[in-house]
C-alpha atoms as a PDB file:
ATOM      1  CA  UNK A   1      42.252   1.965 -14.016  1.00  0.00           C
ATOM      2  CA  UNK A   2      46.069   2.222 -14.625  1.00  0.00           C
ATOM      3  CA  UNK A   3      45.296   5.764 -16.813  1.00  0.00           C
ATOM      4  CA  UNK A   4      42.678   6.723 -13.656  1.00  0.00           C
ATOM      5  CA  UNK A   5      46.246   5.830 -11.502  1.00  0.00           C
ATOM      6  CA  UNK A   6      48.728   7.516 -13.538  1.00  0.00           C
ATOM      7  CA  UNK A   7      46.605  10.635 -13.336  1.00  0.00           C
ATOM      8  CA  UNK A   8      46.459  10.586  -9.925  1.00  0.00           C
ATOM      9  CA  UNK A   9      50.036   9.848  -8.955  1.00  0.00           C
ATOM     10  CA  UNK A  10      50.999  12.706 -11.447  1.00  0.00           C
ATOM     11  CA  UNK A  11      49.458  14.587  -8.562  1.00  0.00           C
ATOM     12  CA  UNK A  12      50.534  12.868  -5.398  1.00  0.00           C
ATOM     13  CA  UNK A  13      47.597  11.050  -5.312  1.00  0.00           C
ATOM     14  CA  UNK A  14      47.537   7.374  -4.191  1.00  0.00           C
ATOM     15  CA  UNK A  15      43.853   5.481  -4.500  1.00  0.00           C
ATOM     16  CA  UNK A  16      42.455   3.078  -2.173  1.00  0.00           C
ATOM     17  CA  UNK A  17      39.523   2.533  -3.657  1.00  0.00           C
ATOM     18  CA  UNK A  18      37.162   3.372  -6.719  1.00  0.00           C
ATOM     19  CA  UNK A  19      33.450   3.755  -7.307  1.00  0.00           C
ATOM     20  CA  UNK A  20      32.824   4.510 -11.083  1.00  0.00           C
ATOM     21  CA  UNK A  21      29.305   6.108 -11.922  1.00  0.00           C
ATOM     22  CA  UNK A  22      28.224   7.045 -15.561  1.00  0.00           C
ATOM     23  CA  UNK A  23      31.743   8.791 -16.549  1.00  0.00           C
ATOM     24  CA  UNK A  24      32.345   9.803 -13.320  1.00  0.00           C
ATOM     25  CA  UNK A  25      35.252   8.277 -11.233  1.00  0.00           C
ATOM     26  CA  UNK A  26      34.728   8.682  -7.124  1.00  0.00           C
ATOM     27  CA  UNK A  27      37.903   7.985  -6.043  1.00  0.00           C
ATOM     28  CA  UNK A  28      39.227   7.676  -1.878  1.00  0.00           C
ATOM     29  CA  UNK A  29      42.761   8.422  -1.099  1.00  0.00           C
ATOM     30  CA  UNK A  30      44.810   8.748   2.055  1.00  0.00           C
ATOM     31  CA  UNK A  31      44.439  12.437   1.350  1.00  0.00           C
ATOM     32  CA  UNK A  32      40.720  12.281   1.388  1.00  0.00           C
ATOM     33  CA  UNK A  33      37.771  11.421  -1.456  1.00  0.00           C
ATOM     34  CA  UNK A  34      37.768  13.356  -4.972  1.00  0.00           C
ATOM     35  CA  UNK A  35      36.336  13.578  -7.871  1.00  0.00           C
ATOM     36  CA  UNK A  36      37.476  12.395 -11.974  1.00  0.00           C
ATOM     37  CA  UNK A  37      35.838  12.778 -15.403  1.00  0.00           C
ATOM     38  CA  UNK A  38      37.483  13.881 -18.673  1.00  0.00           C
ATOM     39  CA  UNK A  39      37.705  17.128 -19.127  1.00  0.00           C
ATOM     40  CA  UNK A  40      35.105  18.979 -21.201  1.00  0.00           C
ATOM     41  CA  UNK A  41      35.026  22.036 -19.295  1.00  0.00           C
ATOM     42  CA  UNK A  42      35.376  25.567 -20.900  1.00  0.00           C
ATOM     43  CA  UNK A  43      37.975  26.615 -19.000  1.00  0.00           C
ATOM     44  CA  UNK A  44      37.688  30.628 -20.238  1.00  0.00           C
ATOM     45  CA  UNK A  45      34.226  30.227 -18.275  1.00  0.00           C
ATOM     46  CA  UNK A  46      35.929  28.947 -15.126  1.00  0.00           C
ATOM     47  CA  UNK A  47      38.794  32.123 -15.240  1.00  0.00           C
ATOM     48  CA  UNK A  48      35.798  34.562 -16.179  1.00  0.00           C
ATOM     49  CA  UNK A  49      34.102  33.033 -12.526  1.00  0.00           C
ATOM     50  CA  UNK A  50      37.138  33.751 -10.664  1.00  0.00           C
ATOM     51  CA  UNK A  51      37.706  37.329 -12.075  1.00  0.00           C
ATOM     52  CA  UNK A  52      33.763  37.584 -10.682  1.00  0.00           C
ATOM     53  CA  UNK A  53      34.241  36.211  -7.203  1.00  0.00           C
ATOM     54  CA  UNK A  54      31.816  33.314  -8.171  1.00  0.00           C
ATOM     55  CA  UNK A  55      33.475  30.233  -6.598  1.00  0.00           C
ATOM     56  CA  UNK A  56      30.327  27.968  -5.938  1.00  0.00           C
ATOM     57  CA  UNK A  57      31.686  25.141  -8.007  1.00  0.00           C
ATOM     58  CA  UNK A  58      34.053  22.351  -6.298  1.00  0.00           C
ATOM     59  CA  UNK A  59      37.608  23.406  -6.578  1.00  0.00           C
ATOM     60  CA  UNK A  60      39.650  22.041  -9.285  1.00  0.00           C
ATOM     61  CA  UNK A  61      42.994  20.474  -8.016  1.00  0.00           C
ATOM     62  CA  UNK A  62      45.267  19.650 -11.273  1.00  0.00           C
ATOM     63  CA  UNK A  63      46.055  21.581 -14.043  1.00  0.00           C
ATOM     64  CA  UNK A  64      42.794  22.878 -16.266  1.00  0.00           C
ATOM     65  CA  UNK A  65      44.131  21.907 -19.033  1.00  0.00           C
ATOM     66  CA  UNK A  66      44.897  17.835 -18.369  1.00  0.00           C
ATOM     67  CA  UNK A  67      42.419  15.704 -19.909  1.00  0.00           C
ATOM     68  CA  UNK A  68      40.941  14.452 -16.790  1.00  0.00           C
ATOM     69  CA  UNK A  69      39.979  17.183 -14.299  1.00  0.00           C
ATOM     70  CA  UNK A  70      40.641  16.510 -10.210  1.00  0.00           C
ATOM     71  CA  UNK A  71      38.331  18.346  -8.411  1.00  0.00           C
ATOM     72  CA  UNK A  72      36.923  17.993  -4.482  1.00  0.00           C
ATOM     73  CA  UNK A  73      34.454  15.436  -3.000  1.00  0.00           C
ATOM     74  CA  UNK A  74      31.690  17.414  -1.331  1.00  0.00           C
ATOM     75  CA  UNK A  75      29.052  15.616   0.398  1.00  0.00           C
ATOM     76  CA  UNK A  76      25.364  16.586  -0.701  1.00  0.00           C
ATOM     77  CA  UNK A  77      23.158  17.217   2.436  1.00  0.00           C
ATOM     78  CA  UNK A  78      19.775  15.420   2.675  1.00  0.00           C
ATOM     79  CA  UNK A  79      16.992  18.074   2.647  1.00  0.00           C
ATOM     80  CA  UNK A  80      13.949  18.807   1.180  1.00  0.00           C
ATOM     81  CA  UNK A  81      13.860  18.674  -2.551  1.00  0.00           C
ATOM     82  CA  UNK A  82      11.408  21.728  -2.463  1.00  0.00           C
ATOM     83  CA  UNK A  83      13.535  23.839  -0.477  1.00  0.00           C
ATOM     84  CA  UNK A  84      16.605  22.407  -2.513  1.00  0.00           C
ATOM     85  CA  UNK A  85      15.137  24.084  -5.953  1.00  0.00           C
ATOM     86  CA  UNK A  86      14.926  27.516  -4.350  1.00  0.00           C
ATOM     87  CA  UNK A  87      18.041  27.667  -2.755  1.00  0.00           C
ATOM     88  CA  UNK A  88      19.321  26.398  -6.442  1.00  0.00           C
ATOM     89  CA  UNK A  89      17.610  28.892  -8.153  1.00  0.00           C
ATOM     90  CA  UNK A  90      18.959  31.605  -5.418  1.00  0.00           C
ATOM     91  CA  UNK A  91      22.784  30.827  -7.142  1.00  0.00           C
ATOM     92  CA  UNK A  92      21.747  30.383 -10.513  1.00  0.00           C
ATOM     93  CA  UNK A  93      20.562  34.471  -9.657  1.00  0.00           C
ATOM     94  CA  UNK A  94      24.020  35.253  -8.537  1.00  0.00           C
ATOM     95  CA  UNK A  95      25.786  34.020 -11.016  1.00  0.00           C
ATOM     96  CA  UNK A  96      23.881  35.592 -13.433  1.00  0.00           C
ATOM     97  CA  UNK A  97      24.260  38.741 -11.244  1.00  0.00           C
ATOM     98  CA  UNK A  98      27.848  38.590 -11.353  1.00  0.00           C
ATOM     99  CA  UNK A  99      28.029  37.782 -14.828  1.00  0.00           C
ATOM    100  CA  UNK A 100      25.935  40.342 -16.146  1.00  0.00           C
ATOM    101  CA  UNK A 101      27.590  42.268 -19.011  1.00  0.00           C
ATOM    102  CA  UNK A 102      26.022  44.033 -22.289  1.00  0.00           C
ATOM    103  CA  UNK A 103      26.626  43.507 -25.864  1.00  0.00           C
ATOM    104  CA  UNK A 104      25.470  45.888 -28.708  1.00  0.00           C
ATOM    105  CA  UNK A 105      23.263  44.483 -30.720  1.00  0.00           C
ATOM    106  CA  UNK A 106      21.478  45.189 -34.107  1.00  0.00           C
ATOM    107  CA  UNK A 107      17.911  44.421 -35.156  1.00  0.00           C
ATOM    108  CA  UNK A 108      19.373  41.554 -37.469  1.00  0.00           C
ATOM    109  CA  UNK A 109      20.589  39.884 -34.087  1.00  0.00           C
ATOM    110  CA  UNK A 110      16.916  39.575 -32.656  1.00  0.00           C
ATOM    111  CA  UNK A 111      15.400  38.680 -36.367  1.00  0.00           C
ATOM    112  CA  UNK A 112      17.583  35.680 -35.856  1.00  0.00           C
ATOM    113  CA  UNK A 113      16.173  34.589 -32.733  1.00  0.00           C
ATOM    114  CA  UNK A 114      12.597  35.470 -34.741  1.00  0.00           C
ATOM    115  CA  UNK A 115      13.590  33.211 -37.574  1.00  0.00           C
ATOM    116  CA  UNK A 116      14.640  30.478 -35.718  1.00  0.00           C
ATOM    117  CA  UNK A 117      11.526  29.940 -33.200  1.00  0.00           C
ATOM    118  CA  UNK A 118       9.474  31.156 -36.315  1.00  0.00           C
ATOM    119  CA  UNK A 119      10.966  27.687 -37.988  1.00  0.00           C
ATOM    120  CA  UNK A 120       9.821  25.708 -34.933  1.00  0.00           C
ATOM    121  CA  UNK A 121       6.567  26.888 -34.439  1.00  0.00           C
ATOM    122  CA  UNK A 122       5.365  25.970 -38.132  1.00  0.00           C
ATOM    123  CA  UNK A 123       7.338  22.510 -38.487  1.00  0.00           C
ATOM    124  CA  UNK A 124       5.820  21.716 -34.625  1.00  0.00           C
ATOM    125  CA  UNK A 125       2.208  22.799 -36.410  1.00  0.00           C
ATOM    126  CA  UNK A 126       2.717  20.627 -39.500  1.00  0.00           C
ATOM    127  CA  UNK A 127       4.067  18.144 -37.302  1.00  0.00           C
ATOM    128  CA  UNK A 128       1.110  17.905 -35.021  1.00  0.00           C
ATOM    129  CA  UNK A 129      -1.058  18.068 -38.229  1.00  0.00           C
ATOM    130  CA  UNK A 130       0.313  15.140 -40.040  1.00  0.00           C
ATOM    131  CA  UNK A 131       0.254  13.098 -36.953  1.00  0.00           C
ATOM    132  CA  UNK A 132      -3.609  13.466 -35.799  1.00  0.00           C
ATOM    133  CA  UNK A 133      -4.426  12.771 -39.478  1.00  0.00           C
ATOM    134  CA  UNK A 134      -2.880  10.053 -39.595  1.00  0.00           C
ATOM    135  CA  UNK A 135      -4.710   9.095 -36.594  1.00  0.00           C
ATOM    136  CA  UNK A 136      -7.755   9.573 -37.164  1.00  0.00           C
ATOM    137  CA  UNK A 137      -7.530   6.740 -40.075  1.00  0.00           C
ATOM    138  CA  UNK A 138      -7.382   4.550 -37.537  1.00  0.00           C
ATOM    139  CA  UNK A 139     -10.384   2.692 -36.827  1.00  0.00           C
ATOM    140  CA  UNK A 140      -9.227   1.686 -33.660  1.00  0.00           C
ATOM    141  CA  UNK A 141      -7.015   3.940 -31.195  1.00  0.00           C
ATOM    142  CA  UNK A 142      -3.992   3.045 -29.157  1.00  0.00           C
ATOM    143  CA  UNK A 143      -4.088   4.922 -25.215  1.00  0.00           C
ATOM    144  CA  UNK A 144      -1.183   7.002 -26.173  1.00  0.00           C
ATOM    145  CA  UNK A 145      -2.954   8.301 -29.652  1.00  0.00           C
ATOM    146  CA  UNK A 146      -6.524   8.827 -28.288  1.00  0.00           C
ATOM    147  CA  UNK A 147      -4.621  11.188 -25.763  1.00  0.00           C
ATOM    148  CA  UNK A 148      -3.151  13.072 -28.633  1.00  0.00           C
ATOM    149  CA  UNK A 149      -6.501  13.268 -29.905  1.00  0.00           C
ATOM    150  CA  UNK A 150      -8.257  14.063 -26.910  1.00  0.00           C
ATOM    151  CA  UNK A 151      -5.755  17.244 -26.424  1.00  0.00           C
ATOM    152  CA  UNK A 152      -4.375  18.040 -29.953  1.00  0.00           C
ATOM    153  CA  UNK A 153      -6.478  21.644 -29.894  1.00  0.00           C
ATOM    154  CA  UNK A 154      -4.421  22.337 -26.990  1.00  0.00           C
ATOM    155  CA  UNK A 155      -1.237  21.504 -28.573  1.00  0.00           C
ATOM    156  CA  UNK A 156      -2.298  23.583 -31.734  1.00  0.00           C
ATOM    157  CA  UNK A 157      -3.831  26.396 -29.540  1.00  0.00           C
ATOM    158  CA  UNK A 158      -0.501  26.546 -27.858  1.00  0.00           C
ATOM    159  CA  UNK A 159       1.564  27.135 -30.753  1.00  0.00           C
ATOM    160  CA  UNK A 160      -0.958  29.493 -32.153  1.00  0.00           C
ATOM    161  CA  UNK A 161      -0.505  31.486 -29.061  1.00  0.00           C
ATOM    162  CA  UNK A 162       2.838  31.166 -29.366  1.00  0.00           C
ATOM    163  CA  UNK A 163       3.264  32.615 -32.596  1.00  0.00           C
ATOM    164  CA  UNK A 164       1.498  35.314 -31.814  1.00  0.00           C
ATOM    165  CA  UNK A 165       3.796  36.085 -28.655  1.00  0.00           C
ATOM    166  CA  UNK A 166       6.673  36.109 -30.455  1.00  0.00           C
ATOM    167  CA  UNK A 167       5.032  38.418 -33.280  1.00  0.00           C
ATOM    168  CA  UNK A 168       4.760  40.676 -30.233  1.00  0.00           C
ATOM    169  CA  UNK A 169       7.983  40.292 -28.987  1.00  0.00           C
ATOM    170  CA  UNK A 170      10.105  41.245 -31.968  1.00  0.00           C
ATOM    171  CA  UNK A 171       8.025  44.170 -32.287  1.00  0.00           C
ATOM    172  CA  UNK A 172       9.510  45.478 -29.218  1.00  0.00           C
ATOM    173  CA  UNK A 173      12.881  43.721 -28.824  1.00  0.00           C
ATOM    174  CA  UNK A 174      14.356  44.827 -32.767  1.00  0.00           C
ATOM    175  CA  UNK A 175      14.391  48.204 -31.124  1.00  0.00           C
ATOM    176  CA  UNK A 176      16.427  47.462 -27.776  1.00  0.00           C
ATOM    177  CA  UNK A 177      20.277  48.518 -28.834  1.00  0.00           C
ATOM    178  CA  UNK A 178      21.806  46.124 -25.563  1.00  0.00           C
ATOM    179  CA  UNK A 179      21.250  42.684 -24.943  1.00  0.00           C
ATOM    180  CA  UNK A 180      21.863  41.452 -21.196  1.00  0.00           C
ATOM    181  CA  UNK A 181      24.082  38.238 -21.168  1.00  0.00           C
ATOM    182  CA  UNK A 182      25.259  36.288 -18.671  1.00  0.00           C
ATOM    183  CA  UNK A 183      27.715  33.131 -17.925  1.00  0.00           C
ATOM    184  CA  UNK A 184      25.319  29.970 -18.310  1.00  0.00           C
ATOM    185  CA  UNK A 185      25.367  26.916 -16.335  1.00  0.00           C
ATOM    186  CA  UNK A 186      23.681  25.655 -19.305  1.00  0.00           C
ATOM    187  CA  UNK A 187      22.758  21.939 -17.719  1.00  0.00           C
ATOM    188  CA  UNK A 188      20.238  22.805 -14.650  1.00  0.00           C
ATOM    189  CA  UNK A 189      19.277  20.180 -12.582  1.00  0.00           C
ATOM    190  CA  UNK A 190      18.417  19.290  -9.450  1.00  0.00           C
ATOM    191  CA  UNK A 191      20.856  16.744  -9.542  1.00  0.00           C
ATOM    192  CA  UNK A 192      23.426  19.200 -10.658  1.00  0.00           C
ATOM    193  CA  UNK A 193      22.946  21.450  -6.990  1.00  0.00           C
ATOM    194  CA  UNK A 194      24.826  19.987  -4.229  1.00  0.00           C
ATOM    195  CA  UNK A 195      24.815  21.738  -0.888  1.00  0.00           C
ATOM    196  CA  UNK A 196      26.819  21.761   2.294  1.00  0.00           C
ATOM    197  CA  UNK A 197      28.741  24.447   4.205  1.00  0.00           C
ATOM    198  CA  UNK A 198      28.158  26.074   0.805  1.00  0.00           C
ATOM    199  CA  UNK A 199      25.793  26.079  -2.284  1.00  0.00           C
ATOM    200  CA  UNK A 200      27.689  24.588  -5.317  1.00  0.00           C
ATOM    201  CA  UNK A 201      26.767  23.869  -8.994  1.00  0.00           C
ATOM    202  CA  UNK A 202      28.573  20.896 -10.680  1.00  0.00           C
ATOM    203  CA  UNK A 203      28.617  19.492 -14.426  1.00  0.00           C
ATOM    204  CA  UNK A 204      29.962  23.124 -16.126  1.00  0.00           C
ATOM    205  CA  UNK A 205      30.617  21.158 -19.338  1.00  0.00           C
ATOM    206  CA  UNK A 206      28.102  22.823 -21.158  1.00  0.00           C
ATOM    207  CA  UNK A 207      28.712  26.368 -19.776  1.00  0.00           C
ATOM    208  CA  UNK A 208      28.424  29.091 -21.969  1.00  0.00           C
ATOM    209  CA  UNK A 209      27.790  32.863 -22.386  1.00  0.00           C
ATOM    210  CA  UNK A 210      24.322  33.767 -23.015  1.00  0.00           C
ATOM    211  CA  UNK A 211      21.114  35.575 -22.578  1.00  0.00           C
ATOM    212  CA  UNK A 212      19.761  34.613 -18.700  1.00  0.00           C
ATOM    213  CA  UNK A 213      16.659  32.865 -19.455  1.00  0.00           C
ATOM    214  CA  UNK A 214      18.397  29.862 -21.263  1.00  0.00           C
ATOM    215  CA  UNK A 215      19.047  28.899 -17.668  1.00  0.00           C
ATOM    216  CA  UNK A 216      15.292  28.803 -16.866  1.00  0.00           C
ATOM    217  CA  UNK A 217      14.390  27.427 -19.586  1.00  0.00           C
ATOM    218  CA  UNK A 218      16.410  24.137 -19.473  1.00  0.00           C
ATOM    219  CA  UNK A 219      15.545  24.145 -15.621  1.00  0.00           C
ATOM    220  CA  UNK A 220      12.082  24.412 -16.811  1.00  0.00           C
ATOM    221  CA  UNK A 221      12.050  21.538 -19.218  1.00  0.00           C
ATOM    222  CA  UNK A 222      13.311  19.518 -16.660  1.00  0.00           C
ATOM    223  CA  UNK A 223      11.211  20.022 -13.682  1.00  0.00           C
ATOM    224  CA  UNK A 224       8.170  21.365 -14.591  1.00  0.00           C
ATOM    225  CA  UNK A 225       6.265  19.183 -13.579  1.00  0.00           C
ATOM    226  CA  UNK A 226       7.897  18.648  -9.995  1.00  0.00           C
ATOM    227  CA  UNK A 227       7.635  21.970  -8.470  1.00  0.00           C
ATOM    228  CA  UNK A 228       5.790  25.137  -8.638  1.00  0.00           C
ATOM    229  CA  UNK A 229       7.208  27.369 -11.179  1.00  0.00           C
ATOM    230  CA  UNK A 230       5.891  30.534  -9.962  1.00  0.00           C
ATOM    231  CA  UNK A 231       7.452  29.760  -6.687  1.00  0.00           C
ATOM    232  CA  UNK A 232      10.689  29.044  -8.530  1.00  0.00           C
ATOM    233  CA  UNK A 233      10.543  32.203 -11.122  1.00  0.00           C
ATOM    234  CA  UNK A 234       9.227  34.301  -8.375  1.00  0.00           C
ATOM    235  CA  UNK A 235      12.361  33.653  -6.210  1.00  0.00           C
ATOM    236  CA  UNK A 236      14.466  34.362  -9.543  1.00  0.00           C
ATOM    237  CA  UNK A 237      13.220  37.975  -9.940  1.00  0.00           C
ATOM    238  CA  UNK A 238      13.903  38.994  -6.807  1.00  0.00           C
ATOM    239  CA  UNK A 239      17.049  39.024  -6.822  1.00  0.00           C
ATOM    240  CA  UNK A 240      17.641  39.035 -10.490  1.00  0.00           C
ATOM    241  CA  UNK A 241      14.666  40.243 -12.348  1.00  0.00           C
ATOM    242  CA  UNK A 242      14.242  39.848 -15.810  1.00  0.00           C
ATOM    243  CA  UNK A 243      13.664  42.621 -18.392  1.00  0.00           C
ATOM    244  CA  UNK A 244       9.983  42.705 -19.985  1.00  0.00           C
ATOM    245  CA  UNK A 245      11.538  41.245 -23.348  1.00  0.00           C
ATOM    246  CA  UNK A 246      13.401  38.797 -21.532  1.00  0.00           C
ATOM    247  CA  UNK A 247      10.533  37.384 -19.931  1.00  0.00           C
ATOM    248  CA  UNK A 248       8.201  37.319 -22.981  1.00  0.00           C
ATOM    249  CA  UNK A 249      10.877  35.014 -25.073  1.00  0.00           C
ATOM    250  CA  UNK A 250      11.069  33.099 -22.142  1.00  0.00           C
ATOM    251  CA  UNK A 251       7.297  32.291 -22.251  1.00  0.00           C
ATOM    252  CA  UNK A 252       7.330  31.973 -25.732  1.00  0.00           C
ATOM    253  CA  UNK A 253       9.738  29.075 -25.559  1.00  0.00           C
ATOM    254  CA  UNK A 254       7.794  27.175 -22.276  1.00  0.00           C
ATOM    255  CA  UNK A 255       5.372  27.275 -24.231  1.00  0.00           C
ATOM    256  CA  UNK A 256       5.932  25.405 -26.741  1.00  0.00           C
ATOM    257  CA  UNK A 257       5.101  21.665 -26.781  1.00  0.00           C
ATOM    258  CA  UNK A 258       7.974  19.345 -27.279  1.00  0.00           C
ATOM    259  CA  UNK A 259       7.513  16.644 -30.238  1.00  0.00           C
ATOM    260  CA  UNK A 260       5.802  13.402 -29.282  1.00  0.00           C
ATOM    261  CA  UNK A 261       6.999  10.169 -31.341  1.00  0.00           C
ATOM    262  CA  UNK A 262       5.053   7.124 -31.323  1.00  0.00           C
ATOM    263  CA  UNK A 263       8.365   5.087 -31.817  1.00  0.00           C
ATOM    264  CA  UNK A 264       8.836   2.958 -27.957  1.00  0.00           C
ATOM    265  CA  UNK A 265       6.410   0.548 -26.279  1.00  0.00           C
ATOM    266  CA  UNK A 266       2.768   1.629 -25.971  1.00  0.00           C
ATOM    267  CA  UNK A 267       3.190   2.386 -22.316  1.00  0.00           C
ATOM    268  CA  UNK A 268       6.498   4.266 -22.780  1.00  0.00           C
ATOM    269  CA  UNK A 269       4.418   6.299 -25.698  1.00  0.00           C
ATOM    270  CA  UNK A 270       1.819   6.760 -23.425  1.00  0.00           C
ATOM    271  CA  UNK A 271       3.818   8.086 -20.534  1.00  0.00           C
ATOM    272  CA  UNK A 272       5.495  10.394 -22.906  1.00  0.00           C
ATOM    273  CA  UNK A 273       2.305  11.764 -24.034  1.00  0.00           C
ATOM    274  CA  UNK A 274       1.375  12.452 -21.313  1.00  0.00           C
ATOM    275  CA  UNK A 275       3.985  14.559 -19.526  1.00  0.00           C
ATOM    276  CA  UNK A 276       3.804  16.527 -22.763  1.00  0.00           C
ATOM    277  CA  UNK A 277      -0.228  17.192 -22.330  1.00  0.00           C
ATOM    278  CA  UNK A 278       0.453  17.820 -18.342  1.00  0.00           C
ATOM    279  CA  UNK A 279       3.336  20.062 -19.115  1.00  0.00           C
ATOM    280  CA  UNK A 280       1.236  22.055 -21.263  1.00  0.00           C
ATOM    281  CA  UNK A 281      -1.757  22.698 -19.124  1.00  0.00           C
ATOM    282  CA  UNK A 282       0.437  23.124 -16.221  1.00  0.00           C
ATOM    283  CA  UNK A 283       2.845  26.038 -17.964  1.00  0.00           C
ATOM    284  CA  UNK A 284      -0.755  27.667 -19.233  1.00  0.00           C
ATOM    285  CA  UNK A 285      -1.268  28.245 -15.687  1.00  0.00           C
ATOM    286  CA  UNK A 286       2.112  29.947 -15.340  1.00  0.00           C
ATOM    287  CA  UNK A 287       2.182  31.755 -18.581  1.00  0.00           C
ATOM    288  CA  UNK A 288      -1.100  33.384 -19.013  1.00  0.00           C
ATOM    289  CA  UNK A 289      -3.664  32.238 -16.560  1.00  0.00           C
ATOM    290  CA  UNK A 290      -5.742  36.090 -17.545  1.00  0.00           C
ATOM    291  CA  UNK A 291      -5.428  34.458 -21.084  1.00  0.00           C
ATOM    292  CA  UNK A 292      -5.977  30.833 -21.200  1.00  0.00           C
ATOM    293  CA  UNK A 293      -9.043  31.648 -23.035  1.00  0.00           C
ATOM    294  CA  UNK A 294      -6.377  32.033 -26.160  1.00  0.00           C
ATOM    295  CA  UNK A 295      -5.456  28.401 -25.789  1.00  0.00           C
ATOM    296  CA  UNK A 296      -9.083  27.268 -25.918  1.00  0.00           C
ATOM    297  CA  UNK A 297      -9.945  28.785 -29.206  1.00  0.00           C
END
């Protein structure tokens, strides 16, 4: 605590008492409650949001550049976690709004992109090979591998489909000059929304600039399975919508199935299989529910 202490008296800061959760320090004071955690915060990210008029994060109250940053204490309302998730997504489309700039591009920039979910697909595919052969050797099946084996021609048919997608997509997007980018949260959660007089977005440590529908993607991965998606996306494009390209890649990486290992306890294995095989029958129904016929082949 005395390095928690010296930090704070550097800034006329006196504690009465701390509550320490994960790396975060909650800290009251005469002068109200705030908030401490080291500083891994980009702060060229946090100048670039003022210079845009985006100020829905808790305002920092020490120098950016001190290891530990100071910010506010802002109390999270209580309200539905449905409505929560759209009024989330509603300032994850304004800062991307806000953000928006354009960077010239070559075809060697998309090829990149091509390469690199190209790489995933097939070592996903061998993956998923290997592991139902090995499998079916057994003579008897554990819950969590008889569920792989029950579903694995959806997990193939999904990174068939996949490939194919982003076949498509390069096609189109090696010809497109621009590429839209925007400022990144980079780390959305629900957990990482707090509301009260205002919307704000906390945890900026992994902030970065980059194309918009990294944002949906990680918010994706996280909550798939909690809301509805085409609620969520819906919401998204009307305030921001995304460009035919961007949407496509966006699909493309949904889409594909994250990699099961058998390597926990048979019901942890077991759980984890099956969020996978939920998520993917779930995001067929948001992704091409006039072409789910592709998965089933």
């Amino acid at each position: 605590m005395y390095k928690i202490d010296e930090i704070l008296k550097k800034n006329s800061l006196v504690a009465t008492r701390y509550e320490k959760k994960n790396n975060v320090y909650f800290v009251d004071t005469r002068d109200g409650k705030f908030v401490l955690k080291e500083n891994y915060h980009n702060i060229d990210i946090y100048n670039y949001l003022k210079t845009r008029s985006f100020n829905y994060y808790p305002k920092i109250l020490n120098n950016q550049n001190d290891k530990y940053l100071i910010t506010e204490y802002i109390e999270d309302i209580d309200i539905p976690k449905e409505q929560k998730i759209l009024d989330m997504i509603n300032l994850v489309s304004l800062l991307h709004y806000k953000t928006t700039h354009y960077k010239e591009v070559t075809e060697d920039d998309y090829k990149q992109i091509y390469e690199d979910i190209d790489n995933n697909i097939n070592y996903l595919y061998s993956y998923y090979i290997d592991l139902i052969t090995l499998i079916e050797t057994k003579v008897y099946m554990s819950p969590s591998e008889y569920l792989i084996a029950s579903n694995i021609s959806k997990l193939l048919a999904s990174l068939t489909y996949a490939k194919e997608e982003l076949d498509s997509w390069y096609d189109d997007a090696k010809e497109i000059k621009k590429q839209r980018l925007v400022v990144l949260h980079n780390n959305l959660k629900l957990e990482h929304f707090i509301e009260n007089e205002n919307p704000y977005l906390i945890s900026w440590n992994k902030s970065k600039i980059g194309l918009p529908i990294f944002d949906l993607y990680k918010l994706y991965k996280k909550h798939c399975l909690d809301f509805d998606f085409s609620e969520i996306l819906n919401r998204y494009e009307s305030k921001y919508p995304l460009l035919p390209h961007e949407k496509k890649l966006l699909f493309i990486l949904i889409v594909l199935p994250d990699k099961i290992e058998l390597n926990k306890t048979e019901y942890e294995n077991t759980l984890e299989v099956s969020k996978v095989i939920n998520s993917l029958y779930k995001t067929e129904i948001l992704v091409s529910p006039k072409n789910s016929k592709k998965w089933k082949e």
